[in-house]
N, C-alpha and C. Protein backbone atom coordinates (compact mmCIF):
# COMPACT_ATOMS: atom_id res chain seq x y z
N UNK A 1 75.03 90.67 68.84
CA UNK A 1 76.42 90.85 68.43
C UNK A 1 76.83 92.32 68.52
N UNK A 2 75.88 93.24 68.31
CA UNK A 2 76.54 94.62 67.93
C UNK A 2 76.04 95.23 69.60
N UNK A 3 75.42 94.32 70.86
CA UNK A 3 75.72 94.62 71.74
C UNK A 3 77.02 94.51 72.52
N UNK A 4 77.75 93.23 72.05
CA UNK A 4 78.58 92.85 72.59
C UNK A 4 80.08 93.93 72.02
N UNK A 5 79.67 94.46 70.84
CA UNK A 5 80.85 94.94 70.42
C UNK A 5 81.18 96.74 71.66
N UNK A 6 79.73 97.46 71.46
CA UNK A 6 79.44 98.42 72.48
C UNK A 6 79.88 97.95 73.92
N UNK A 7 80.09 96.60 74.41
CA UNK A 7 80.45 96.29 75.63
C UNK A 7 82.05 96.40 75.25
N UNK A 8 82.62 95.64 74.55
CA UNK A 8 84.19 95.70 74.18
C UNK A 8 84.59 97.03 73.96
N UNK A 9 83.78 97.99 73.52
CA UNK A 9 84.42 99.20 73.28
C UNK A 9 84.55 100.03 74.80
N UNK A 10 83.62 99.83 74.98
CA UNK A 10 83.18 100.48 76.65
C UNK A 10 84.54 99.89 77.63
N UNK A 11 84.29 98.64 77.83
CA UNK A 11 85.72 97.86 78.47
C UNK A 11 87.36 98.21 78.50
N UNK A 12 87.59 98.97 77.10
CA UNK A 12 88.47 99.06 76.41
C UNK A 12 88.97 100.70 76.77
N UNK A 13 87.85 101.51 76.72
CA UNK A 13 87.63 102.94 76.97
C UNK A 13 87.99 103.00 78.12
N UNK A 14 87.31 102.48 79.36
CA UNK A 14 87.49 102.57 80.74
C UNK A 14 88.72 101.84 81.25
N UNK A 15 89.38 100.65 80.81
CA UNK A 15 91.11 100.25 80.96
C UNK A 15 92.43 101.49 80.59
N UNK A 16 91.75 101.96 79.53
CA UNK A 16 92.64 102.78 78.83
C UNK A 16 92.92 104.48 79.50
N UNK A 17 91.62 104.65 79.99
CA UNK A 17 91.77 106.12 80.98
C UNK A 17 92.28 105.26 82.30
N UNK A 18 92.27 104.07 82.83
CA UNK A 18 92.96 103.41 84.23
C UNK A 18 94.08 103.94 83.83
N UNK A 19 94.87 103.01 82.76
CA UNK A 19 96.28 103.02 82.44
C UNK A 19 97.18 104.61 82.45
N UNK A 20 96.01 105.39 81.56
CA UNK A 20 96.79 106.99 81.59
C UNK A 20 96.42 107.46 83.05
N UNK A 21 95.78 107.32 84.05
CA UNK A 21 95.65 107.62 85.57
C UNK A 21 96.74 107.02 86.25
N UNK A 22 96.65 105.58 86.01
CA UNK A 22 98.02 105.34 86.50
C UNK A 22 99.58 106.13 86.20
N UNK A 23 99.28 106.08 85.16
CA UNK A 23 101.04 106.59 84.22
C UNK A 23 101.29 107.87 84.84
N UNK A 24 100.27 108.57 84.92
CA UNK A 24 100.29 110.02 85.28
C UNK A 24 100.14 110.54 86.69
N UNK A 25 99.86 109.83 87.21
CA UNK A 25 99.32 109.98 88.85
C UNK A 25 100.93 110.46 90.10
N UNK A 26 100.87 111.62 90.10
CA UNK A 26 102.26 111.57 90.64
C UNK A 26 102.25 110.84 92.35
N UNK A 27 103.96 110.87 92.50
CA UNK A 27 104.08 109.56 93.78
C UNK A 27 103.17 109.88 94.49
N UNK A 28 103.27 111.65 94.81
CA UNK A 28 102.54 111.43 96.28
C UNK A 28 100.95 111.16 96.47
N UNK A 29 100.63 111.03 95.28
CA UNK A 29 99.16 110.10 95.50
C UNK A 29 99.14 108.74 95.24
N UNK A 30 100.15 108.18 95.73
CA UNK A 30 100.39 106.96 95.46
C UNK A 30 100.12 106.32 96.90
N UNK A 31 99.43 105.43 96.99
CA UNK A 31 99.52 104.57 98.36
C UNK A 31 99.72 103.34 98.26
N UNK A 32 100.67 102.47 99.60
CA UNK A 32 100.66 101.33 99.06
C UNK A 32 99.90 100.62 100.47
N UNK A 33 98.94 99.51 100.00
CA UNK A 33 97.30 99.21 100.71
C UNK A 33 98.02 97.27 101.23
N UNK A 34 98.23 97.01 102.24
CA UNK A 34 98.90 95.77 102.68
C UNK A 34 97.53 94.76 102.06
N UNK A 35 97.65 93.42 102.26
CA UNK A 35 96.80 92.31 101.97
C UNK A 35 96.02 92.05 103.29
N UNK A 36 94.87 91.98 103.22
CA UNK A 36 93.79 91.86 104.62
C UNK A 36 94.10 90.53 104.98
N UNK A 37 94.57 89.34 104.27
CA UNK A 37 94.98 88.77 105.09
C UNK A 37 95.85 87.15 104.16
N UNK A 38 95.91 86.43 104.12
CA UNK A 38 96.91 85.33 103.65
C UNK A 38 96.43 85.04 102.32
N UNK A 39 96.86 84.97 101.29
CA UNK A 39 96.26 84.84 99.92
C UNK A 39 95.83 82.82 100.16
N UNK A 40 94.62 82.78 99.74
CA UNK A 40 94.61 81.34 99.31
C UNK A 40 94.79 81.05 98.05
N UNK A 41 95.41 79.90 97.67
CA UNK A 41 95.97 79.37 96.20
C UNK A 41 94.55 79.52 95.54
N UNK A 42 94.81 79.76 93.51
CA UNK A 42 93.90 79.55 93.27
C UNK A 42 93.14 78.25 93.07
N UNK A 43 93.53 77.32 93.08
CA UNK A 43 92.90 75.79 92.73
C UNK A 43 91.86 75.65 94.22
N UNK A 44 92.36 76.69 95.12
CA UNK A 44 90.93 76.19 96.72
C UNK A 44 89.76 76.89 96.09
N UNK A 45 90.46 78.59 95.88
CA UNK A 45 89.16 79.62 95.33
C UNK A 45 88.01 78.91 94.32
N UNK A 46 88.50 78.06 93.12
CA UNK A 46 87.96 77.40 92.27
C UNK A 46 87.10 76.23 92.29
N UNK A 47 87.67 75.95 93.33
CA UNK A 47 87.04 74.09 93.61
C UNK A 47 85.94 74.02 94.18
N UNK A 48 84.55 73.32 93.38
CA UNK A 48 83.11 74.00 93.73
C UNK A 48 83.24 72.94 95.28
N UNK A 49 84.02 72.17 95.52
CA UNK A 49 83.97 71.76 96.78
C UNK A 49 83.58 72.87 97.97
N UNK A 50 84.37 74.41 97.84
CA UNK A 50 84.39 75.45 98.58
C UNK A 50 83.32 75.94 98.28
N UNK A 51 82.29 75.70 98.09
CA UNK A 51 81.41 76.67 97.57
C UNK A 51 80.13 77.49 98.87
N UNK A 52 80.47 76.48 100.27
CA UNK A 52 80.11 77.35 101.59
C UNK A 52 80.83 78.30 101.78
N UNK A 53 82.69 78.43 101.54
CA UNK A 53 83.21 79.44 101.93
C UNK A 53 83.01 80.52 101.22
N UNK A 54 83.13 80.03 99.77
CA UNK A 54 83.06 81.16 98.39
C UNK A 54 81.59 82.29 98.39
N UNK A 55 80.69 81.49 98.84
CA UNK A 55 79.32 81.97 98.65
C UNK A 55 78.74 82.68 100.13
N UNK A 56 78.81 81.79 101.30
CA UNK A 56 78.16 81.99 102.38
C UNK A 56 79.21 82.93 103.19
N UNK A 57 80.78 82.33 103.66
CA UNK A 57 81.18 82.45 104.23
C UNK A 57 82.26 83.83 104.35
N UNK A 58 82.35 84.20 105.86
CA UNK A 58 82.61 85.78 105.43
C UNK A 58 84.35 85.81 106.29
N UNK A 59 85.53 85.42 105.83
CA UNK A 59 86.66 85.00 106.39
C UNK A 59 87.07 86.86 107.31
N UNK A 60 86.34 87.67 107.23
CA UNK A 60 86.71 89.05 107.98
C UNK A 60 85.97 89.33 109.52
N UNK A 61 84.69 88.69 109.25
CA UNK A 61 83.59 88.83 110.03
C UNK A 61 82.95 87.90 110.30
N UNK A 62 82.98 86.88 110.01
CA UNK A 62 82.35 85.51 110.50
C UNK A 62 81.16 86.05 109.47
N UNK A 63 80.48 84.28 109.47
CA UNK A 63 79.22 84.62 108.76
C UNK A 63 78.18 85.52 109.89
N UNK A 64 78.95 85.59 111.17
CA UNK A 64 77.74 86.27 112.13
C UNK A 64 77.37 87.87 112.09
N UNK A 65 78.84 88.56 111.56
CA UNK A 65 78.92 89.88 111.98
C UNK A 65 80.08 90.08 112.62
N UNK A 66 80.33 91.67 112.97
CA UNK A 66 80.90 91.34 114.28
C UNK A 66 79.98 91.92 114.91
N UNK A 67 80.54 92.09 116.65
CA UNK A 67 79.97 91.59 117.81
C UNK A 67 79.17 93.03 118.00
N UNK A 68 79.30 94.33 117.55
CA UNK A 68 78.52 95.12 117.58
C UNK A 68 77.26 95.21 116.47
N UNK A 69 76.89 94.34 115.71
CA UNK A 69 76.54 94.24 114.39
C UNK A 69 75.15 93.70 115.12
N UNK A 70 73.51 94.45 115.63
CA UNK A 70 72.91 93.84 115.79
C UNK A 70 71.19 94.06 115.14
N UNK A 71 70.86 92.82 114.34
CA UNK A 71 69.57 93.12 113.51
C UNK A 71 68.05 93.19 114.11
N UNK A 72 68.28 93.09 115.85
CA UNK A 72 67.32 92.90 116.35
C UNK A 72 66.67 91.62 116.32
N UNK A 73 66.01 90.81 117.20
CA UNK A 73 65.31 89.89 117.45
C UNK A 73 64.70 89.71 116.72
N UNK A 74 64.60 88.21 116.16
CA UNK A 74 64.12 87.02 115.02
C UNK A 74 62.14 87.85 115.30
N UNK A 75 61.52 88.06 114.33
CA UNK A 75 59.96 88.15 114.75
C UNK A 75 58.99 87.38 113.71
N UNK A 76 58.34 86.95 114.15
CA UNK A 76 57.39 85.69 113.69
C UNK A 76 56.14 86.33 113.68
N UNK A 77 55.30 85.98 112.59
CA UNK A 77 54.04 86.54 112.84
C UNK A 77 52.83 85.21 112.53
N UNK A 78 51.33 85.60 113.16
CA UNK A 78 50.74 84.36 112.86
C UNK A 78 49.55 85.08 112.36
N UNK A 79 48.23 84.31 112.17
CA UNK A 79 47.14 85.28 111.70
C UNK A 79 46.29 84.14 112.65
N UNK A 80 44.99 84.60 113.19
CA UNK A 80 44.38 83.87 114.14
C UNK A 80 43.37 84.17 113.82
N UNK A 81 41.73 83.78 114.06
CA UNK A 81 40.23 84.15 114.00
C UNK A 81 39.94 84.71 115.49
N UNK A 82 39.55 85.61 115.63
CA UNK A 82 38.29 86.20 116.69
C UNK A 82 37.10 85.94 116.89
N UNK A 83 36.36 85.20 117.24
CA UNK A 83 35.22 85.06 116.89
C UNK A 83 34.47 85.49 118.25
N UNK A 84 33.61 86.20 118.26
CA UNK A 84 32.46 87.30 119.04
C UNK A 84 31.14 86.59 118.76
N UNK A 85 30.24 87.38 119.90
CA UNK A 85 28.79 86.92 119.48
C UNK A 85 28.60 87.40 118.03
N UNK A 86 28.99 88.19 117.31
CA UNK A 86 28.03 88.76 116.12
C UNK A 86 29.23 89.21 115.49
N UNK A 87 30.62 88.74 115.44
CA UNK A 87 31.39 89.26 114.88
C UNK A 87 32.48 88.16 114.38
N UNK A 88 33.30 88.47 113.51
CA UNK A 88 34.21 87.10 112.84
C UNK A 88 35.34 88.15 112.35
N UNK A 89 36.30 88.19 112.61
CA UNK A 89 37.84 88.78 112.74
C UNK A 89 38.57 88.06 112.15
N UNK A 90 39.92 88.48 111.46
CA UNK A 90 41.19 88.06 111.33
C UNK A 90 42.44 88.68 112.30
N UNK A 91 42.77 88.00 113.03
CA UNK A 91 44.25 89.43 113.64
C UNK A 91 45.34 88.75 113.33
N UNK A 92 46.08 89.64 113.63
CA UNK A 92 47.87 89.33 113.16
C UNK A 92 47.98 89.68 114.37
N UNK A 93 48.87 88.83 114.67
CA UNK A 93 50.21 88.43 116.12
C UNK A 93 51.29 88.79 115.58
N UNK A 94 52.10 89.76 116.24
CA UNK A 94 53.50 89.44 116.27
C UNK A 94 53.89 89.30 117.37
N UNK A 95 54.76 87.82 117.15
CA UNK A 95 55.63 87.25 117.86
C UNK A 95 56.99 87.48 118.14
N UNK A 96 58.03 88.23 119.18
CA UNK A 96 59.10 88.22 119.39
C UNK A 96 59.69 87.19 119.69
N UNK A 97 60.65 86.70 119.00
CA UNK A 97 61.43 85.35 119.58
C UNK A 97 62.36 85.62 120.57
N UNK A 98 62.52 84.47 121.38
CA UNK A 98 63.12 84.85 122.54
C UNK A 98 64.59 83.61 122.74
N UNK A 99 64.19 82.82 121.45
CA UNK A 99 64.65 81.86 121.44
C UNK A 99 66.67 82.15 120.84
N UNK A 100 67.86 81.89 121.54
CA UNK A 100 68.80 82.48 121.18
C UNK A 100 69.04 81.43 120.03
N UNK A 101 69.10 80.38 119.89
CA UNK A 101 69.32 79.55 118.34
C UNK A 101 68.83 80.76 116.94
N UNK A 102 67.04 80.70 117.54
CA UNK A 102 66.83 81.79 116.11
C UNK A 102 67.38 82.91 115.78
N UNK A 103 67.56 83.59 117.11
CA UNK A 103 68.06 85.03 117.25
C UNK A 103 69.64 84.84 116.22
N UNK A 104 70.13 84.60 116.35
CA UNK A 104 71.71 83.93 116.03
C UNK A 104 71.39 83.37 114.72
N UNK A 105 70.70 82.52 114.19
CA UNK A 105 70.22 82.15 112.89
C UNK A 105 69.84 83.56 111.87
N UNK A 106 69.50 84.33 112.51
CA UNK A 106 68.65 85.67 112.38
C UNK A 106 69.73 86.51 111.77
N UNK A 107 70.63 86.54 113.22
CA UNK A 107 71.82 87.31 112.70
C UNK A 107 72.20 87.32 111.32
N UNK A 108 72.86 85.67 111.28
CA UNK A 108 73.95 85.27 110.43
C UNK A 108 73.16 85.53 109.24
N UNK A 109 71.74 85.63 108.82
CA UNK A 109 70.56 86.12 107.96
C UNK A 109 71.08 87.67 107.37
N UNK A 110 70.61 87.97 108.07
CA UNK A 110 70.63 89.52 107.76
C UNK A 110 72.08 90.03 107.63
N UNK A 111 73.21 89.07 107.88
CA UNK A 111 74.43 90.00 107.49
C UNK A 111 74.74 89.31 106.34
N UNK A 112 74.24 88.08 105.75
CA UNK A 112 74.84 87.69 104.71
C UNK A 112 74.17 89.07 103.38
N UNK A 113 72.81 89.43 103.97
CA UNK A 113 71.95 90.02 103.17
C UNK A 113 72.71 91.22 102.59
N UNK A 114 73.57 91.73 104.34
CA UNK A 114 73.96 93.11 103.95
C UNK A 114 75.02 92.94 103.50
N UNK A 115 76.04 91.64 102.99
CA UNK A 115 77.56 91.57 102.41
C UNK A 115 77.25 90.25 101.62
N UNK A 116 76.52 90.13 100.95
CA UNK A 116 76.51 88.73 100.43
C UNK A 116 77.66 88.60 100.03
N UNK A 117 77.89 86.98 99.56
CA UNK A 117 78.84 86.32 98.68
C UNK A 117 80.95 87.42 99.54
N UNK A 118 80.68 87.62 99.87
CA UNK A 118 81.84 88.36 100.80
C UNK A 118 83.13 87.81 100.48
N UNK A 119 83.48 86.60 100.58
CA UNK A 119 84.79 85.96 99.89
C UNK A 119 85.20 86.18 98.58
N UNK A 120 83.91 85.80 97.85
CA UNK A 120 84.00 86.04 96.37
C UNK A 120 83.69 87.49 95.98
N UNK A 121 83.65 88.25 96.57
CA UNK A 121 83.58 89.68 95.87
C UNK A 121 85.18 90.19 96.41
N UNK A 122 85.58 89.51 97.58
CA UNK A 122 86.90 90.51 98.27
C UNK A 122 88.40 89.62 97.94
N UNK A 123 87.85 88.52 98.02
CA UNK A 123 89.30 87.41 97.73
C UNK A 123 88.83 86.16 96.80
N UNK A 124 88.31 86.47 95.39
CA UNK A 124 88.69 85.79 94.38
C UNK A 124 88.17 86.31 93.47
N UNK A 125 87.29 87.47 93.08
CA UNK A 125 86.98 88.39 91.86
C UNK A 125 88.04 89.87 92.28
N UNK A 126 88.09 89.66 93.34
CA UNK A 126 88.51 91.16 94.13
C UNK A 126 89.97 91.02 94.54
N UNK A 127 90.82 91.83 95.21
CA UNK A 127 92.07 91.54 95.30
C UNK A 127 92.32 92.23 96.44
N UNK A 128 91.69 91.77 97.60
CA UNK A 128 91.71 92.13 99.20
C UNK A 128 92.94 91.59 99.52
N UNK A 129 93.11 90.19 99.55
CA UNK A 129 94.32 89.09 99.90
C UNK A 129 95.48 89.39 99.02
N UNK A 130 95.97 90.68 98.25
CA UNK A 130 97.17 90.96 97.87
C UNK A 130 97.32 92.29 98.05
N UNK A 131 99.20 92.70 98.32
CA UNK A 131 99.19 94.06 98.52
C UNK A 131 99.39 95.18 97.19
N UNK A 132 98.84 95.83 97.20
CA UNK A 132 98.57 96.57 96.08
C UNK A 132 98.87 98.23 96.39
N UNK A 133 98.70 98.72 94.99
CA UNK A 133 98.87 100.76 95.24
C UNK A 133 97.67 101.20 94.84
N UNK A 134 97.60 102.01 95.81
CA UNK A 134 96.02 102.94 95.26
C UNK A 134 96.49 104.15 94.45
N UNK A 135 95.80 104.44 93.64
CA UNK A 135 96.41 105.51 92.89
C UNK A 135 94.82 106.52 92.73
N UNK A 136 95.25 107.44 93.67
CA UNK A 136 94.33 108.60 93.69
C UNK A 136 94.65 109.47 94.62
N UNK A 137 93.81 110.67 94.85
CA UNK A 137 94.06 111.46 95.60
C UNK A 137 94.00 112.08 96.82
N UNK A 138 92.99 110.65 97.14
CA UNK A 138 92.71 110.69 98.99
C UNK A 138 93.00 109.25 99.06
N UNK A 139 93.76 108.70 98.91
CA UNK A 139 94.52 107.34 99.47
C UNK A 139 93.25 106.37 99.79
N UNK A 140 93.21 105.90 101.14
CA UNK A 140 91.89 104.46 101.02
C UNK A 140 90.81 105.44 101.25
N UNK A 141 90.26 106.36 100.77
CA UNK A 141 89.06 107.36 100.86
C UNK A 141 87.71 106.32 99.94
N UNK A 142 87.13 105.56 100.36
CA UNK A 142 85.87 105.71 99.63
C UNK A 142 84.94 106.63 98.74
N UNK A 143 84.88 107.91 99.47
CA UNK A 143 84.30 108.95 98.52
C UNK A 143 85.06 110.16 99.40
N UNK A 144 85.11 111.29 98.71
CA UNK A 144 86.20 112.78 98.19
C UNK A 144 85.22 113.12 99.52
N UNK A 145 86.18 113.53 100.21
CA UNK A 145 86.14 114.44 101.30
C UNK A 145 85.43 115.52 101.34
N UNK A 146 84.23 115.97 101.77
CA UNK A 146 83.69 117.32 101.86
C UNK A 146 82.53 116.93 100.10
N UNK A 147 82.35 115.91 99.94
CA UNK A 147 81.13 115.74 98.81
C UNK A 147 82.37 115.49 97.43
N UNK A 148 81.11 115.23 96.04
CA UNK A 148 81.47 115.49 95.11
C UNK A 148 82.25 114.16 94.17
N UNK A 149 82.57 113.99 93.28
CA UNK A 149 83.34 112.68 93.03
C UNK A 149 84.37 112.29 92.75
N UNK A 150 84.77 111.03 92.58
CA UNK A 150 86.09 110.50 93.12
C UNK A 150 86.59 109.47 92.15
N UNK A 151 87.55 109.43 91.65
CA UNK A 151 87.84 108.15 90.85
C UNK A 151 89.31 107.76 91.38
N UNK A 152 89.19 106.54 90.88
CA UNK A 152 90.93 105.56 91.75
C UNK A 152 91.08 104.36 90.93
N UNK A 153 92.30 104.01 91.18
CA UNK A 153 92.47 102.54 90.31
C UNK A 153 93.71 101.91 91.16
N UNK A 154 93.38 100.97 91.60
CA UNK A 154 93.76 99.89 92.29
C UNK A 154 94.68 98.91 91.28
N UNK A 155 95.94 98.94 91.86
CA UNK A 155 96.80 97.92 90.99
C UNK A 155 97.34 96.75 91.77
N UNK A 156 97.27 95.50 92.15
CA UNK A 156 98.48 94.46 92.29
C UNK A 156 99.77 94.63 92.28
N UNK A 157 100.80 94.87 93.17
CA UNK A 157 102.39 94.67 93.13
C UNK A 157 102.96 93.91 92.82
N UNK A 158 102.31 92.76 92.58
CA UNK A 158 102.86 91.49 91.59
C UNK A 158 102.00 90.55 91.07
N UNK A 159 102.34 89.55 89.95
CA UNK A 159 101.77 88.70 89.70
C UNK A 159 101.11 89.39 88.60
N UNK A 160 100.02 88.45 87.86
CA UNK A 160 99.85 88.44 86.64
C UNK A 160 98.89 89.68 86.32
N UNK A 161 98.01 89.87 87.60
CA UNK A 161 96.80 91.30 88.30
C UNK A 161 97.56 92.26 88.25
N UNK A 162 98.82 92.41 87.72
CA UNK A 162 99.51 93.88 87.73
C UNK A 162 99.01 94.29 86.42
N UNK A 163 98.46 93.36 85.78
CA UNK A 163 98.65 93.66 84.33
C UNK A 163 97.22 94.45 84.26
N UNK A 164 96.47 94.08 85.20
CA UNK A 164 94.99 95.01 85.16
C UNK A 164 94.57 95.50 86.01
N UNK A 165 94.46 96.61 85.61
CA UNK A 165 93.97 97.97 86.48
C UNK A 165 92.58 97.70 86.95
N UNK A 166 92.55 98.43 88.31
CA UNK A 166 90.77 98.11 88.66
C UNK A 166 90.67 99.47 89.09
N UNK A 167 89.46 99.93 88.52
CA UNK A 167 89.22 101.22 88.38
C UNK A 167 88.14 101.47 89.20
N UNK A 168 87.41 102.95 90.20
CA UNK A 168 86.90 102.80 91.15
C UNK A 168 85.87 103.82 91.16
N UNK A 169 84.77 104.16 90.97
CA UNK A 169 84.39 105.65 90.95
C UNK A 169 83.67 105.90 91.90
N UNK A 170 83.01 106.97 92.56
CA UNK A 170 82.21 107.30 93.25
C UNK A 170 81.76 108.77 93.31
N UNK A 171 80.58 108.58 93.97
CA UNK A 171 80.13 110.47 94.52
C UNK A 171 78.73 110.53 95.74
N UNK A 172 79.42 111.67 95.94
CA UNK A 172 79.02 111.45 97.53
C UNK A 172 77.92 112.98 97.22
N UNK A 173 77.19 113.31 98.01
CA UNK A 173 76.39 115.02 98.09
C UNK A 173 75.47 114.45 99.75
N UNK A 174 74.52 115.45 99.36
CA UNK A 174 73.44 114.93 100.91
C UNK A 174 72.59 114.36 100.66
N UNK A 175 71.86 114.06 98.97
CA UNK A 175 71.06 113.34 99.41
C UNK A 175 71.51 111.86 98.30
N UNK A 176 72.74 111.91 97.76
CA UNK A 176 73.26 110.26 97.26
C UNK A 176 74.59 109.85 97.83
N UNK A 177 74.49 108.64 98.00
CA UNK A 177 75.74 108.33 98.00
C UNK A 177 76.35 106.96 96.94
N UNK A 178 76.86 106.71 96.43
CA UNK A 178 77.10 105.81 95.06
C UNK A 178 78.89 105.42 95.08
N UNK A 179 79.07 104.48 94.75
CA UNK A 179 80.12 103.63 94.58
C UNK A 179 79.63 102.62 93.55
N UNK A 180 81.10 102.26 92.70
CA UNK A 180 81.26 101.37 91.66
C UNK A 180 82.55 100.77 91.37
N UNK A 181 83.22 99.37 91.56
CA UNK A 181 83.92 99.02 91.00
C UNK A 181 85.01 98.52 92.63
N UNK A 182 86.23 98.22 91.97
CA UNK A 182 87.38 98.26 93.46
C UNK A 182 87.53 99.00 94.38
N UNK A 183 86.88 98.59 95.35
CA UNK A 183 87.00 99.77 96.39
C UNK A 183 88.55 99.33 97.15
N UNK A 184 89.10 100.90 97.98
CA UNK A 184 90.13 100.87 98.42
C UNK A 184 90.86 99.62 99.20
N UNK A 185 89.41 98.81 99.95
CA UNK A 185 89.50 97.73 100.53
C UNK A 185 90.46 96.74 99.89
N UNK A 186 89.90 96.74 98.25
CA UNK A 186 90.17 95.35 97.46
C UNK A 186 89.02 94.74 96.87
N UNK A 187 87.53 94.71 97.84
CA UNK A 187 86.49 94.07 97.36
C UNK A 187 85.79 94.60 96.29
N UNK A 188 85.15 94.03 95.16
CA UNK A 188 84.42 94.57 94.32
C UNK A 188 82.91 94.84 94.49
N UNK A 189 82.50 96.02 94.41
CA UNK A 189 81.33 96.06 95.16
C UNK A 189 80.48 97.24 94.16
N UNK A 190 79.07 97.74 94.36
CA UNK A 190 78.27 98.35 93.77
C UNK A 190 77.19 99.30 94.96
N UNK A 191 77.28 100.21 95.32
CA UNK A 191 76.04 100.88 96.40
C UNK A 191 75.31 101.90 95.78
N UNK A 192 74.17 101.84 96.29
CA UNK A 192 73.83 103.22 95.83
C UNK A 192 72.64 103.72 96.97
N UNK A 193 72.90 104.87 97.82
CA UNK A 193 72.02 105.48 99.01
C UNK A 193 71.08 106.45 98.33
N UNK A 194 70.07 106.22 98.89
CA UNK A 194 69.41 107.62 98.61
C UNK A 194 68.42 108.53 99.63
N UNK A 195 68.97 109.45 100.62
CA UNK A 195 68.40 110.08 101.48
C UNK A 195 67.46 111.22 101.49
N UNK A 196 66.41 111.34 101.54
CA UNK A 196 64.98 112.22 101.21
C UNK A 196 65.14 113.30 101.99
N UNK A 197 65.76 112.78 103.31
CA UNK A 197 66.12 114.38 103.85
C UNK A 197 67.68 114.85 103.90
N UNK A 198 68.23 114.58 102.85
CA UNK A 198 69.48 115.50 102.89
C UNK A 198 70.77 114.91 104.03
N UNK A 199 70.71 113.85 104.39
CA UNK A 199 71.40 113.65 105.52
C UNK A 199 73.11 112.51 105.57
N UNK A 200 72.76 112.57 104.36
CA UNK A 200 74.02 111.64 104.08
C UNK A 200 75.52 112.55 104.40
N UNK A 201 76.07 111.74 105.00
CA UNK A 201 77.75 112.12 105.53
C UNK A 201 78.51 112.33 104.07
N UNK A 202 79.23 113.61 104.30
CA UNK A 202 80.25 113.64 103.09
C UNK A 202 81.14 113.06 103.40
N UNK A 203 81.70 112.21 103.60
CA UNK A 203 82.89 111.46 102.99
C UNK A 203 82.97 109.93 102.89
């Protein structure tokens, strides 16, 4: 119980600095961010009938990727015996598949990995499919230009999501890169990089 109250206070804290960011944010850091693409009603978003599109399916990119998006060839491995006059082995095979079904199975694998759940983070927790204002100081910037960190709050132009702010933070240097919350996109998302040699892009 007295966790849950530390969560309500926290909740409450972080709406309340949205609201004074918003109030205060003059026009010209105001942007207004179009809808990626046709809002679906909520009774489809909801209906566990959808639950390939909601979960698997990626309405921006196909569940495949796109067409430059490539994870390399499906690889299979086996373990086999050696057996010699005076000797008894284990080896490992790896197998390259050559087969385009797997390869393509492979794909659609590894991109769900790298965007899971994609519908439901961008168009029905997230607010990709409506047009909205960014309110910050590098407009659809993911992270502050030239390093360092960044906060934003994403509002709805209409409807009942005007009423709540989605708040956005991030920070960028050379060797992290980190995001939390509505990104400029719309989707709700969480990253966090961490580069050993210093090499991460500032912005």
């Amino acid at each position: 119980m007295e966790f849950l109250k530390y969560v309500a206070l926290f909740v409450g804290v972080v709406f309340t600095i949205s609201w004074l960011w918003v109030w205060r944010m003059p026009s010209a850091n105001r942007a207004k961010e179009p809808p990626r693409m046709q809002a679906k009603s909520f009774l489809f978003k909801i209906n566990p009938l959808n639950w390939f599109w909601l979960l698997i399916d990626n309405d921006d990119d196909s569940i495949y990727g796109p067409d430059n998006y490539n994870p390399g060839p499906y690889v299979k491995y086996s373990i086999g015996l050696e057996i010699g006059i005076l000797t008894l082995k284990l080896v490992l095979r790896k197998i390259v598949s050559t087969d385009p079904t797997e390869n393509i199975r492979w794909k659609a694998i590894c991109w769900w990995f790298r965007n899971p759940m994609h519908n439901l983070t961008f168009y029905v927790i997230g607010i990709a499919d409506k047009s909205r204002t960014l309110y910050g100081p590098y407009g659809d910037s993911t992270h502050k230009p030239g390093g360092g960190f960044l906060f934003l709050v994403s509002l709805p132009d209409s409807g009942i999501g005007k009423l709540l702010p989605r708040p956005f933070v991030s920070y960028v240097n050379k060797y992290i890169k980190f995001y939390l919350g509505t990104r400029p996109s719309g989707g709700i998302g969480a990253k966090l990089n961490i580069s050993l040699t210093g090499k991460n892009t500032l912005r």
